[in-house]
C-alpha atoms as a PDB file:
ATOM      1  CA  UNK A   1      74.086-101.434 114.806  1.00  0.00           C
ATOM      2  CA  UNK A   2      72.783-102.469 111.472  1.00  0.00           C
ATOM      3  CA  UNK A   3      70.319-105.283 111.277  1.00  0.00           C
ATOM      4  CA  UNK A   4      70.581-107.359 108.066  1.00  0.00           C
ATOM      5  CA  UNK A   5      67.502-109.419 106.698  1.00  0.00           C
ATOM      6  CA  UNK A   6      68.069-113.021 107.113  1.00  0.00           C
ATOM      7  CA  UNK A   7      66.776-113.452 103.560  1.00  0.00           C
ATOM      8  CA  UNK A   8      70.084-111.798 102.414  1.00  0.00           C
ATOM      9  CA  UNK A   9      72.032-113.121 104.787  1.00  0.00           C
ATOM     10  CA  UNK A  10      70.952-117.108 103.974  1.00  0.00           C
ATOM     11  CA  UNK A  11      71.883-116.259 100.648  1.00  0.00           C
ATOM     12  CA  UNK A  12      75.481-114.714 100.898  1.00  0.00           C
ATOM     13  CA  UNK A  13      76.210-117.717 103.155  1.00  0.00           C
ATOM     14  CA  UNK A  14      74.764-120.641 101.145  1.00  0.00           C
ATOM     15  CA  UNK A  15      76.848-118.450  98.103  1.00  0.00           C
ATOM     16  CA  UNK A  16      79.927-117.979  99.567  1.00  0.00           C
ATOM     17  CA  UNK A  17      80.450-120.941 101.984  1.00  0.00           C
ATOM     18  CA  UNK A  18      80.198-124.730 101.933  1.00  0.00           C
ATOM     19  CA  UNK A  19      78.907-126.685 104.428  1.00  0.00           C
ATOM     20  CA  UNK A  20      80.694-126.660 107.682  1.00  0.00           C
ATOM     21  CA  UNK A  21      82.903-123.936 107.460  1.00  0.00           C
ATOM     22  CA  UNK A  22      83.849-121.741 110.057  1.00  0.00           C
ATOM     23  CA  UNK A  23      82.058-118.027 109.523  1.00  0.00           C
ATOM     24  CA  UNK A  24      83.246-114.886 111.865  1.00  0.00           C
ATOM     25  CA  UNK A  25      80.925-111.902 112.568  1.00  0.00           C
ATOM     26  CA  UNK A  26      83.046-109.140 114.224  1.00  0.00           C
ATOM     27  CA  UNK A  27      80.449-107.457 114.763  1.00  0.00           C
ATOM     28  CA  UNK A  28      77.411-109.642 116.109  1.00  0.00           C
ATOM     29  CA  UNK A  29      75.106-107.501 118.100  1.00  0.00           C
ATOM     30  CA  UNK A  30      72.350-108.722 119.922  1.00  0.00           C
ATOM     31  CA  UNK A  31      71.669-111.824 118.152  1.00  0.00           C
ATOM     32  CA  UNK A  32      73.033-111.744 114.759  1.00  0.00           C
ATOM     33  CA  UNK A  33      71.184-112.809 111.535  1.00  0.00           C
ATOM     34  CA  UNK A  34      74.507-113.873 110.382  1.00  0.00           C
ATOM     35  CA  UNK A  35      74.671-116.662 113.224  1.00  0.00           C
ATOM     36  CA  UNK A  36      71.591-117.686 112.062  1.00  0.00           C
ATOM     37  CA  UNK A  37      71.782-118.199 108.964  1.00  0.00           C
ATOM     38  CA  UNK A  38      75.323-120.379 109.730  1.00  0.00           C
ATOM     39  CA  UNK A  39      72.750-122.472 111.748  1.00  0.00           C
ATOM     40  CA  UNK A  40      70.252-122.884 109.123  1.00  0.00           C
ATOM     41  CA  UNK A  41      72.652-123.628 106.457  1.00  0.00           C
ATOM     42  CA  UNK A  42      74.560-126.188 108.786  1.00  0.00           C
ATOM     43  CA  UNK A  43      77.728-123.362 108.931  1.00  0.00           C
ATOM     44  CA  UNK A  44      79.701-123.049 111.827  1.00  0.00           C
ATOM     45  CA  UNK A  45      79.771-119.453 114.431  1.00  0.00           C
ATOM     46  CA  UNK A  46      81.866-117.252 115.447  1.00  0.00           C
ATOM     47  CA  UNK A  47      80.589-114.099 116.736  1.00  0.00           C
ATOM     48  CA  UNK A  48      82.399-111.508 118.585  1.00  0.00           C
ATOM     49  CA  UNK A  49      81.157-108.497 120.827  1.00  0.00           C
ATOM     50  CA  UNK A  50      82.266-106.351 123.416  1.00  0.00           C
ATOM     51  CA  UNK A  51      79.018-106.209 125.762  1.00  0.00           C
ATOM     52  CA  UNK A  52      77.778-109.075 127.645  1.00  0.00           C
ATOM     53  CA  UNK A  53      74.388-108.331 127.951  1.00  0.00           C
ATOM     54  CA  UNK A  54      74.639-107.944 123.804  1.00  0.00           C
ATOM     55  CA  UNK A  55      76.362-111.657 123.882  1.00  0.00           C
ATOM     56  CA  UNK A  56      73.975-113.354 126.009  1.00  0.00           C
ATOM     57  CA  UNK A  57      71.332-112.270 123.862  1.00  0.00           C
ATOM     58  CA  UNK A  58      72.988-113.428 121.052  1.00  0.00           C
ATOM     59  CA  UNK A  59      73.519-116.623 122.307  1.00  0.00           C
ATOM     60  CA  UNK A  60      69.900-116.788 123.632  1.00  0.00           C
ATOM     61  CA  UNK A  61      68.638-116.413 119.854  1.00  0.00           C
ATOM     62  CA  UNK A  62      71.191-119.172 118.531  1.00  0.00           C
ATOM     63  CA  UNK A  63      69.979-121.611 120.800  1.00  0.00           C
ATOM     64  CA  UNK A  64      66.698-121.130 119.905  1.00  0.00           C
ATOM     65  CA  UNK A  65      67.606-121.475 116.450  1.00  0.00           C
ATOM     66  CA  UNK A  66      69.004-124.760 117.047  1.00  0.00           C
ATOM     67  CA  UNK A  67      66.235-126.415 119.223  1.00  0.00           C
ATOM     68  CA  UNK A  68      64.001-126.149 115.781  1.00  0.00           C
ATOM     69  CA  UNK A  69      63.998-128.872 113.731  1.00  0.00           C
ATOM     70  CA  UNK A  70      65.695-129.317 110.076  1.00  0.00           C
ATOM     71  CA  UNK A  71      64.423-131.943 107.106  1.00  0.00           C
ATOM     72  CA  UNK A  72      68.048-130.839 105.628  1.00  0.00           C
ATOM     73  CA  UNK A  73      70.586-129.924 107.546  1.00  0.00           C
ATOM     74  CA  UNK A  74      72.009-131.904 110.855  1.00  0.00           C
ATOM     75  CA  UNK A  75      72.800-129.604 113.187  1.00  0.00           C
ATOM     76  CA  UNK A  76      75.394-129.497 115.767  1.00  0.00           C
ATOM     77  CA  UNK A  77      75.221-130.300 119.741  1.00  0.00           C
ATOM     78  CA  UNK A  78      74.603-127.404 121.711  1.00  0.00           C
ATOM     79  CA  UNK A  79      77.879-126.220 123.943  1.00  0.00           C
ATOM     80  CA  UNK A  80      77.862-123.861 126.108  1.00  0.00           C
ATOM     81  CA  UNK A  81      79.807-120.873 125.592  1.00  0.00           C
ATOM     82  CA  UNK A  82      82.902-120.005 127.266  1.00  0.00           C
ATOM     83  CA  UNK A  83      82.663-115.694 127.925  1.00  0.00           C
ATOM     84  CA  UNK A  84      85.201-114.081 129.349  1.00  0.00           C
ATOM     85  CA  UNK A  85      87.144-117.125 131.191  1.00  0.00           C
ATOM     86  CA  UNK A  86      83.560-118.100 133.134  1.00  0.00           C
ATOM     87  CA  UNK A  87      82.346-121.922 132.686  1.00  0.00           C
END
């Protein structure tokens, strides 16, 4: 695993995306900076992983990400993830 800054991160995704568009990490880790930054600049997730420990993590930080408040951006409603067929 590689951890990216955030700093770089924010940038390539407010560069390279508009608001609302769908970005995939195939490679999201334990809690991807890539997922955040979709968050902060109001971009939708997809992350992918193969361990579930590693993907509940993830998710862990996202949410946390959304609960904080935005002047800027209007963020989505929280759902809950669907992993591996469980609901």
């Amino acid at each position: 695993m590689t951890e990216k800054p955030l700093k770089l991160m924010a940038e390539l995704i407010s560069d390279f995306t508009n608001p609302g568009d769908v970005v995939l990490d195939p490679f999201c880790g334990l809690g991807t900076t890539t997922g955040v930054a979709c968050v902060k600049y109001g971009r939708k997730f997809v992350g992918v992983g193969l361990d579930e420990k590693h993907f509940d993590t993830a998710c862990r930080r996202l949410e946390r990400e959304l609960l904080k408040p935005s002047l800027f951006i209007a963020k989505p409603k929280l759902k809950k993830p669907n992993l591996f067929g469980k609901t």
